[in-house]
N, C-alpha and C. Protein backbone atom coordinates (compact mmCIF):
# COMPACT_ATOMS: atom_id res chain seq x y z
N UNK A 1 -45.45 11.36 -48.38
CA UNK A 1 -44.13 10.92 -48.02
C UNK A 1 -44.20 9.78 -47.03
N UNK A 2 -43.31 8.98 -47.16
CA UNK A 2 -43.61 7.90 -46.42
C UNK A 2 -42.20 8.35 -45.49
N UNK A 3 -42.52 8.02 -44.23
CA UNK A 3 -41.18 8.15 -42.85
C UNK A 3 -41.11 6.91 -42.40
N UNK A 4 -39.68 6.76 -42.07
CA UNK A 4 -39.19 6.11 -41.69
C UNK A 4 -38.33 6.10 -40.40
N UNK A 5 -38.48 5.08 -39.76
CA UNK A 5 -37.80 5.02 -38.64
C UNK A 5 -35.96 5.08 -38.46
N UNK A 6 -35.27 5.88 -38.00
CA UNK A 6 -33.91 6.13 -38.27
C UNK A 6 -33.85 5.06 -36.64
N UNK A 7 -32.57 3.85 -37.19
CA UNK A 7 -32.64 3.43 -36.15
C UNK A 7 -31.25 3.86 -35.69
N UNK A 8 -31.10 3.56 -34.62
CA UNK A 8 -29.20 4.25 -33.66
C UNK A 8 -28.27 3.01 -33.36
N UNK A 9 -27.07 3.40 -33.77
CA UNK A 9 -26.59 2.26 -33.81
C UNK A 9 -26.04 1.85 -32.32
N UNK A 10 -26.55 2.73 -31.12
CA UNK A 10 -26.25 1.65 -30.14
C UNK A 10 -27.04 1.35 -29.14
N UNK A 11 -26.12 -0.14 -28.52
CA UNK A 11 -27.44 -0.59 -28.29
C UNK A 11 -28.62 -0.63 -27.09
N UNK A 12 -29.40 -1.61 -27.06
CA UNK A 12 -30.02 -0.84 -25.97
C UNK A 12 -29.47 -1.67 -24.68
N UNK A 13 -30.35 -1.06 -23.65
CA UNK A 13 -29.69 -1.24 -22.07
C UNK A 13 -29.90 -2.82 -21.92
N UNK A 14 -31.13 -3.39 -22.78
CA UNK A 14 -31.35 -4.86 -22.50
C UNK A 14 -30.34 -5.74 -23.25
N UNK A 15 -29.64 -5.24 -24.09
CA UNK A 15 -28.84 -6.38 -24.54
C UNK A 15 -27.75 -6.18 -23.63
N UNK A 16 -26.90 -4.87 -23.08
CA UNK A 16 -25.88 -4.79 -22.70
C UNK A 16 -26.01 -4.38 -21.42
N UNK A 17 -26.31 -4.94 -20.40
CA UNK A 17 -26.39 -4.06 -19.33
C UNK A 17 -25.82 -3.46 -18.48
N UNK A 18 -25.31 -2.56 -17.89
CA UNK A 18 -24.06 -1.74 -17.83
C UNK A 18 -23.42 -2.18 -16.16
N UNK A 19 -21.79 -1.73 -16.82
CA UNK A 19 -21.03 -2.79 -15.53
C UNK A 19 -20.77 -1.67 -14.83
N UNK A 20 -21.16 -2.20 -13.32
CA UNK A 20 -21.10 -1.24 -12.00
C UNK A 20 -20.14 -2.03 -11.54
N UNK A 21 -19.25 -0.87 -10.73
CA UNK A 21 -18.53 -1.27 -9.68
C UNK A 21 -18.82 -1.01 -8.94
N UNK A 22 -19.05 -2.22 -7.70
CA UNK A 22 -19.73 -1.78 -6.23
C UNK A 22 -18.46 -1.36 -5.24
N UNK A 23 -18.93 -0.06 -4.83
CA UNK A 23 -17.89 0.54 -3.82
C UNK A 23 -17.43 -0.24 -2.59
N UNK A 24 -18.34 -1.66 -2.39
CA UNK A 24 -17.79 -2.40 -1.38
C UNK A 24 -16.50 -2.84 -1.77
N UNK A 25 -16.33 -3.29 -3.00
CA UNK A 25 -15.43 -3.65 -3.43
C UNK A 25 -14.15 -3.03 -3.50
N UNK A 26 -14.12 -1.95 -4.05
CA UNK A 26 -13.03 -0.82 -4.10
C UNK A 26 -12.50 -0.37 -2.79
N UNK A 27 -13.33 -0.39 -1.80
CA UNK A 27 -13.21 -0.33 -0.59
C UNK A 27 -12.42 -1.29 0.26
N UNK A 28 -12.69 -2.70 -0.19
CA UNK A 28 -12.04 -3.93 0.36
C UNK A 28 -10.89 -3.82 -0.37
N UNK A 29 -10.34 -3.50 -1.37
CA UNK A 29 -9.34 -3.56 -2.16
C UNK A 29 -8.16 -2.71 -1.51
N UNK A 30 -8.80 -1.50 -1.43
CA UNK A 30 -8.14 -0.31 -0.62
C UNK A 30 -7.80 -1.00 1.08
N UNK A 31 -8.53 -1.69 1.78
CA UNK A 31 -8.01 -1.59 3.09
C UNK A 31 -7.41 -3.05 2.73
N UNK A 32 -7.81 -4.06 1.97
CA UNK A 32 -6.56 -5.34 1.82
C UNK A 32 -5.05 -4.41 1.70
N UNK A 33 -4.65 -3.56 0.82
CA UNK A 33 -3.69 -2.67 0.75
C UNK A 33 -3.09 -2.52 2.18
N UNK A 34 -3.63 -1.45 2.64
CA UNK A 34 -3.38 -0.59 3.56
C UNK A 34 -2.65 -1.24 4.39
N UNK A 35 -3.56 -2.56 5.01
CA UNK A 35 -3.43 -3.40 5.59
C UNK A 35 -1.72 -4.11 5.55
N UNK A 36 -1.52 -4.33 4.21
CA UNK A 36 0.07 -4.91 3.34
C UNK A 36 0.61 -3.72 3.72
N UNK A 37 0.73 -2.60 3.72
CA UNK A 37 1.37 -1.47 4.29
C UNK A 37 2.04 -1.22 5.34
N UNK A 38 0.54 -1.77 6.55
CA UNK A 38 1.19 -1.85 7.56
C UNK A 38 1.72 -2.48 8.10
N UNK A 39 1.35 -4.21 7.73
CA UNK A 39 2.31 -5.23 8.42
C UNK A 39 3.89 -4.99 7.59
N UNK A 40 4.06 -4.43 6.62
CA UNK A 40 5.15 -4.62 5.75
C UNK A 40 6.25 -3.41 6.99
N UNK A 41 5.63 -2.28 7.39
CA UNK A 41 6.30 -1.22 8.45
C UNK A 41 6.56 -1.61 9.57
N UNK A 42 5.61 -2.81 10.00
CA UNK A 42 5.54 -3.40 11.30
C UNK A 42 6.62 -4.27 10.81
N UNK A 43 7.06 -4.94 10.15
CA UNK A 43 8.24 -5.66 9.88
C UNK A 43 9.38 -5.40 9.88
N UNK A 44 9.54 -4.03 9.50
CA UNK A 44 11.04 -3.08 9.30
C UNK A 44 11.26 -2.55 10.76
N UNK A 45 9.67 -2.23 11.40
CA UNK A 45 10.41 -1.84 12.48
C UNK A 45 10.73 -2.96 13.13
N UNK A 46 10.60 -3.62 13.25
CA UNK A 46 10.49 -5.30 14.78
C UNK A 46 11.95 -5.53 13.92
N UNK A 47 12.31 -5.31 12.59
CA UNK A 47 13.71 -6.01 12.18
C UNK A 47 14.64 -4.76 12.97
N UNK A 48 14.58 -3.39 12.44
CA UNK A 48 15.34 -2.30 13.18
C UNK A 48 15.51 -2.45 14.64
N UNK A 49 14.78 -2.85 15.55
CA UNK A 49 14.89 -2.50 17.08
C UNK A 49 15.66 -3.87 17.12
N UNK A 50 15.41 -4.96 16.39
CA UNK A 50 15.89 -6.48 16.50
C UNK A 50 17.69 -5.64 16.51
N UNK A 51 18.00 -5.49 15.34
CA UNK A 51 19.23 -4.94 14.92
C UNK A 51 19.64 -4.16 15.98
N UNK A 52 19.20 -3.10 16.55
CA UNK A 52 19.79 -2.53 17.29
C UNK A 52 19.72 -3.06 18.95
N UNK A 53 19.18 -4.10 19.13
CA UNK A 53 19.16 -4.92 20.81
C UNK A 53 20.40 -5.93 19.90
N UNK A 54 20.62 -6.29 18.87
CA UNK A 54 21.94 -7.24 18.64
C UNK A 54 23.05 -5.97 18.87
N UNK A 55 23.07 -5.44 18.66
CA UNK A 55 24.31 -4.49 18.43
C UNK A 55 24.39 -3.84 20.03
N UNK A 56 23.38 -3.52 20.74
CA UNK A 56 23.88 -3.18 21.70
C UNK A 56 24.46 -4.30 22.82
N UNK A 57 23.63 -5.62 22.38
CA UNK A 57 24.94 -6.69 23.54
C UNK A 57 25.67 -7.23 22.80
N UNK A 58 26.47 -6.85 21.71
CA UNK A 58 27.06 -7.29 21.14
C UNK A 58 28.32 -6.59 21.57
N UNK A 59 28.00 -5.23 20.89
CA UNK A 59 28.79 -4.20 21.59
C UNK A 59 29.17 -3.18 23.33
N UNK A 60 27.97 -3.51 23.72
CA UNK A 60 28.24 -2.68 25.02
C UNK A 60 27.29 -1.43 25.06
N UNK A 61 27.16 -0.61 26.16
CA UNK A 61 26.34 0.61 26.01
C UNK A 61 27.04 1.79 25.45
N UNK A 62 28.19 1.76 25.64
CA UNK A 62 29.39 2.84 25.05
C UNK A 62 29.76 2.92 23.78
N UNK A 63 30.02 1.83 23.28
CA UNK A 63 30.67 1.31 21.80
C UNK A 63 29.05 1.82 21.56
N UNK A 64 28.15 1.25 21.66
CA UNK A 64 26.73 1.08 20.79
C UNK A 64 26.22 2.65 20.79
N UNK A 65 26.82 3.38 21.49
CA UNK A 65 25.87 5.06 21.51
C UNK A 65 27.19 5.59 20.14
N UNK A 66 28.31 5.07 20.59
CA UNK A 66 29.41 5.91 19.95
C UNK A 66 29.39 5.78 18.23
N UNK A 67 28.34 4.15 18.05
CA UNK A 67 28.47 3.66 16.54
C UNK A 67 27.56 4.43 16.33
N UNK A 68 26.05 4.53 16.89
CA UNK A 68 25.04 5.55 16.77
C UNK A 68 25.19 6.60 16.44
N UNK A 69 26.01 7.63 16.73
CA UNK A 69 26.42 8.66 16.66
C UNK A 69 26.93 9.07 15.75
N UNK A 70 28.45 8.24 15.55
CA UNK A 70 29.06 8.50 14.11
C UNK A 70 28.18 7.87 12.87
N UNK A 71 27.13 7.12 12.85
CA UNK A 71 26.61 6.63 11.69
C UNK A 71 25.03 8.04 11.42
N UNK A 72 24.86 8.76 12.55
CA UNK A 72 24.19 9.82 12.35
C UNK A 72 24.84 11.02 11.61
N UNK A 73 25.90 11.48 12.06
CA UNK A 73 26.46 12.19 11.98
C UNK A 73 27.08 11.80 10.49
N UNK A 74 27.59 10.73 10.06
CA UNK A 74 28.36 10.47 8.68
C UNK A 74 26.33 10.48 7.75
N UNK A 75 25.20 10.47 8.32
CA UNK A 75 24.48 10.63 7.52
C UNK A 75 23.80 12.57 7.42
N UNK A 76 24.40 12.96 8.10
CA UNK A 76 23.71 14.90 8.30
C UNK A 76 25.40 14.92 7.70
């Protein structure tokens, strides 16, 4: 009997060599993020306290606790 070689149809490691993702990467990706996260919170707040130092000399210390209050209260 003559044998023969069964060849496999895939291929080998030298033609294709296999794609790694380096965890530095995934890593930098993740804290570029994080990073957009936090300046984006750091923004809302510096706009919120902005908003509320306009409103309190706008309004006064009285008017400004009393709008506080009812806008808490109309939100519970």
């Amino acid at each position: 009997m003559v044998s023969h070689e069964i060849e496999t149809a895939t291929p080998s490691a030298a033609q294709f060599p296999p794609r790694v993702r380096s965890e530095g990467v995934v890593r930098e990706r993740a804290g570029l993020r994080a990073g957009v996260v936090v300046w984006l919170a750091a923004g809302l707040a510096f706009v919120l306290v902005a908003a509320a130092i306009g409103l309190w000399a706008r309004h006064g210390e009285a008017v400004f606790f009393d709008l506080l209050a009812a806008g808490m209260a109309a939100c519970f």
